[in-house]
Protein backbone atom coordinates (compact mmCIF):
# COMPACT_ATOMS: atom_id res chain seq x y z
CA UNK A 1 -4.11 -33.86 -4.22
CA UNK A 2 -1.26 -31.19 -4.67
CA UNK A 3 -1.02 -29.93 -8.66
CA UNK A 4 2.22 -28.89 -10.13
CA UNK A 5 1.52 -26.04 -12.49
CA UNK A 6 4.48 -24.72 -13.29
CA UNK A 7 8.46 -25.63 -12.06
CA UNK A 8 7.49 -22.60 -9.79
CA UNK A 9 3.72 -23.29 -8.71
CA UNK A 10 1.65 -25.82 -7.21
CA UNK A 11 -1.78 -26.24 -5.42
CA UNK A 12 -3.65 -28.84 -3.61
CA UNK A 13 -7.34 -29.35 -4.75
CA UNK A 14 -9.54 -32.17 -3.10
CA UNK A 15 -9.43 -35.30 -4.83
CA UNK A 16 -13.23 -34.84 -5.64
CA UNK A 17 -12.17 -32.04 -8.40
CA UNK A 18 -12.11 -33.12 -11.82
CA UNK A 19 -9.33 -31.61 -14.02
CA UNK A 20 -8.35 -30.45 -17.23
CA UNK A 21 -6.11 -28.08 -19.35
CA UNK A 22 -7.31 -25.56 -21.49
CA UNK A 23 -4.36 -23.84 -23.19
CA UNK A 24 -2.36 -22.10 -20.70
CA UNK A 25 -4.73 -22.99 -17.49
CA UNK A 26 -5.48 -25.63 -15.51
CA UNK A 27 -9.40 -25.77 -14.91
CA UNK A 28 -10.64 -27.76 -12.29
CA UNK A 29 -14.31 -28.45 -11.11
CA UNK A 30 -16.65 -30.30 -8.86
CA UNK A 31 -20.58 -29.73 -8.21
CA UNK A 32 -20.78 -25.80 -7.84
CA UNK A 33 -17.37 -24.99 -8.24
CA UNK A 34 -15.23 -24.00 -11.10
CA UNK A 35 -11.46 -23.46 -10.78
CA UNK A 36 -9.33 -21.85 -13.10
CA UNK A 37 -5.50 -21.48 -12.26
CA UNK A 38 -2.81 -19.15 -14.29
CA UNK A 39 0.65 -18.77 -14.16
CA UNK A 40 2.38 -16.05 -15.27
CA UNK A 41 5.28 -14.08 -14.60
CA UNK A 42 6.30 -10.16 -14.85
CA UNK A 43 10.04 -8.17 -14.63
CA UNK A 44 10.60 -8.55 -11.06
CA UNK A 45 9.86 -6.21 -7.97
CA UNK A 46 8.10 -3.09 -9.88
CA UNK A 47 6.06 -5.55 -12.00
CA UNK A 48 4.71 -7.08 -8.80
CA UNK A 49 3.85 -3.26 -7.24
CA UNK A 50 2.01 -2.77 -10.68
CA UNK A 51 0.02 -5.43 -10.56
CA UNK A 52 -1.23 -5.11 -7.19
CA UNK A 53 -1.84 -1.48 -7.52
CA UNK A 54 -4.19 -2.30 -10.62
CA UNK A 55 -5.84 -4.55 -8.71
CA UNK A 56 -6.60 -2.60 -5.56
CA UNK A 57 -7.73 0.37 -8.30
CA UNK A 58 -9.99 -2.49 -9.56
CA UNK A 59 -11.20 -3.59 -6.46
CA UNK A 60 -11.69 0.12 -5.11
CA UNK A 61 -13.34 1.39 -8.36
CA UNK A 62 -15.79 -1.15 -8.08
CA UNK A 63 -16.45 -1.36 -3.93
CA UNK A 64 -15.50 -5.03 -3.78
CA UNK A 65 -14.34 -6.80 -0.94
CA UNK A 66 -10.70 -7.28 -0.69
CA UNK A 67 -8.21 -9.75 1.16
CA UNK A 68 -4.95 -9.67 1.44
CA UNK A 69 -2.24 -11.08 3.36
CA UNK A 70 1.67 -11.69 3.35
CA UNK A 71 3.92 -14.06 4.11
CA UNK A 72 7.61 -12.85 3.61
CA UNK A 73 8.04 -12.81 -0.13
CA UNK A 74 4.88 -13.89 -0.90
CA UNK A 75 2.03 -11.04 -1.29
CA UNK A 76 -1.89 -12.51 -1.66
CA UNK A 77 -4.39 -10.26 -2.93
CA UNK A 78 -7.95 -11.37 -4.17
CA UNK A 79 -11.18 -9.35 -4.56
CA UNK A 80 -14.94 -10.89 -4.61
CA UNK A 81 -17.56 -10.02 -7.01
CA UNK A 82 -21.44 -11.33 -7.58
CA UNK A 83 -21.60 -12.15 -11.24
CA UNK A 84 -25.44 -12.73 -12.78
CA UNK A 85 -25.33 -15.73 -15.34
CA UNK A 86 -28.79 -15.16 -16.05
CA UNK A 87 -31.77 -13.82 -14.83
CA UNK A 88 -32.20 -14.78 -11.16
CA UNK A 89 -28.80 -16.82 -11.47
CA UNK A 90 -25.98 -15.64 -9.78
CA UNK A 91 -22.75 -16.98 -8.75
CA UNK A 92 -19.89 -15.25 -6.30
CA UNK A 93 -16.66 -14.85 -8.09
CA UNK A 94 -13.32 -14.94 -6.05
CA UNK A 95 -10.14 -13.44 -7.69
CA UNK A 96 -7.49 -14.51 -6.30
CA UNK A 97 -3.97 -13.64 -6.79
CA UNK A 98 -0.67 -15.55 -5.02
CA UNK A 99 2.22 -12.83 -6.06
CA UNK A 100 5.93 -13.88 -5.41
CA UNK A 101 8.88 -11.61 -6.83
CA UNK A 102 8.97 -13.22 -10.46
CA UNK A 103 5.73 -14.19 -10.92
CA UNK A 104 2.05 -14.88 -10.00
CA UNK A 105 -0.43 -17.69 -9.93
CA UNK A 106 -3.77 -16.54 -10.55
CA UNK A 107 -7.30 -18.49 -9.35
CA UNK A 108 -10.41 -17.52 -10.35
CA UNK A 109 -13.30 -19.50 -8.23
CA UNK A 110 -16.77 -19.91 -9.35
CA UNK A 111 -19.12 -20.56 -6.90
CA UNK A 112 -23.37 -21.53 -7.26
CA UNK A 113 -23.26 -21.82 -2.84
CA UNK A 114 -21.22 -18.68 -1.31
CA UNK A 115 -21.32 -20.80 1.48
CA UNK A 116 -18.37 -22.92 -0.09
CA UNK A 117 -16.13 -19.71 0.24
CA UNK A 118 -14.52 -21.06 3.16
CA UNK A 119 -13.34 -24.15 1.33
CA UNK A 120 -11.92 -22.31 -1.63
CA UNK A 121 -10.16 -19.91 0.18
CA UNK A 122 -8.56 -22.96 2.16
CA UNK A 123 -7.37 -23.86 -1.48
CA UNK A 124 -6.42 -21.00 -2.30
CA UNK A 125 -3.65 -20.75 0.40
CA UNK A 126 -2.38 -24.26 -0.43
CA UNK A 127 -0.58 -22.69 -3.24
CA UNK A 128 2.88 -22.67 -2.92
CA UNK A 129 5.82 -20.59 -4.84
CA UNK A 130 9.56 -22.40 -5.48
CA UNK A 131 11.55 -19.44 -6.06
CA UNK A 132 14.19 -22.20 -7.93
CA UNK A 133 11.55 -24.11 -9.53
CA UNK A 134 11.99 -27.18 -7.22
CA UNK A 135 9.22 -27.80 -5.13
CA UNK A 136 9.84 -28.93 -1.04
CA UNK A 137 9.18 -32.22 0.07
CA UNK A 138 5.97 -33.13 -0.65
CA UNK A 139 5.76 -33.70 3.41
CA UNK A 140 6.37 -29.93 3.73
């Protein structure tokens, strides 16, 4: 099902989620998984090259693995971390960051089975930016 966060954001999460909002975020979970989305917005152009560079600093600092990818005005950038919950529980964490010129959606995945990453990176590129805050067709 496709989420509208924001006039400028949405996402499609598998009907199988569960959702909620906390505050400013949207938290959505199934079995294993825990999704929390943020919206948030910065100046414009040099706000966005901040950002970024503090994450890659982040990401480098610490030796995580890094994605990124863009699509025209759209700039992705996520980083993956093992956090331990507890003794002998872990969980991989997926930071996740869909950057367009005003603004940025932010997912943070929590996974029990890395073998879902697939899946929630598939999620994570459903999200969409409308620069005017008026989202395509929902056949788009």
């Amino acid at each position: 099902m496709r989420y509208t966060l924001s006039p400028e954001w949405d996402i499609m999460v598998p009907d199988h989620f569960q959702h909620r909002v906390e505050g400013e975020h949207a938290v959505f979970w199934t079995r294993g998984v825990t999704l929390l989305c943020t919206v948030f917005s910065y100046s414009g152009e040099k706000g966005r090259q901040t950002l970024l560079a503090n994450l890659r600093a982040r990401a480098e600092i610490r030796e995580l693995q890094t994605i990124e990818d863009i699509q025209g005005e759209i700039v992705r950038f996520a980083y993956m971390q093992t956090e331990e919950l507890r003794p002998g529980h872990h969980r991989l964490a997926l930071h996740a960051f869909t950057t367009a010129p005003y603004g940025c959606l932010q997912t943070s995945f929590y996974m029990d089975d890395p073998a879902t990453l697939q899946d929630q990176l598939k999620i994570w590129n459903s999200s969409r930016y409308h620069a005017e805050g008026t989202p395509p067709d929902i056949a788009d």
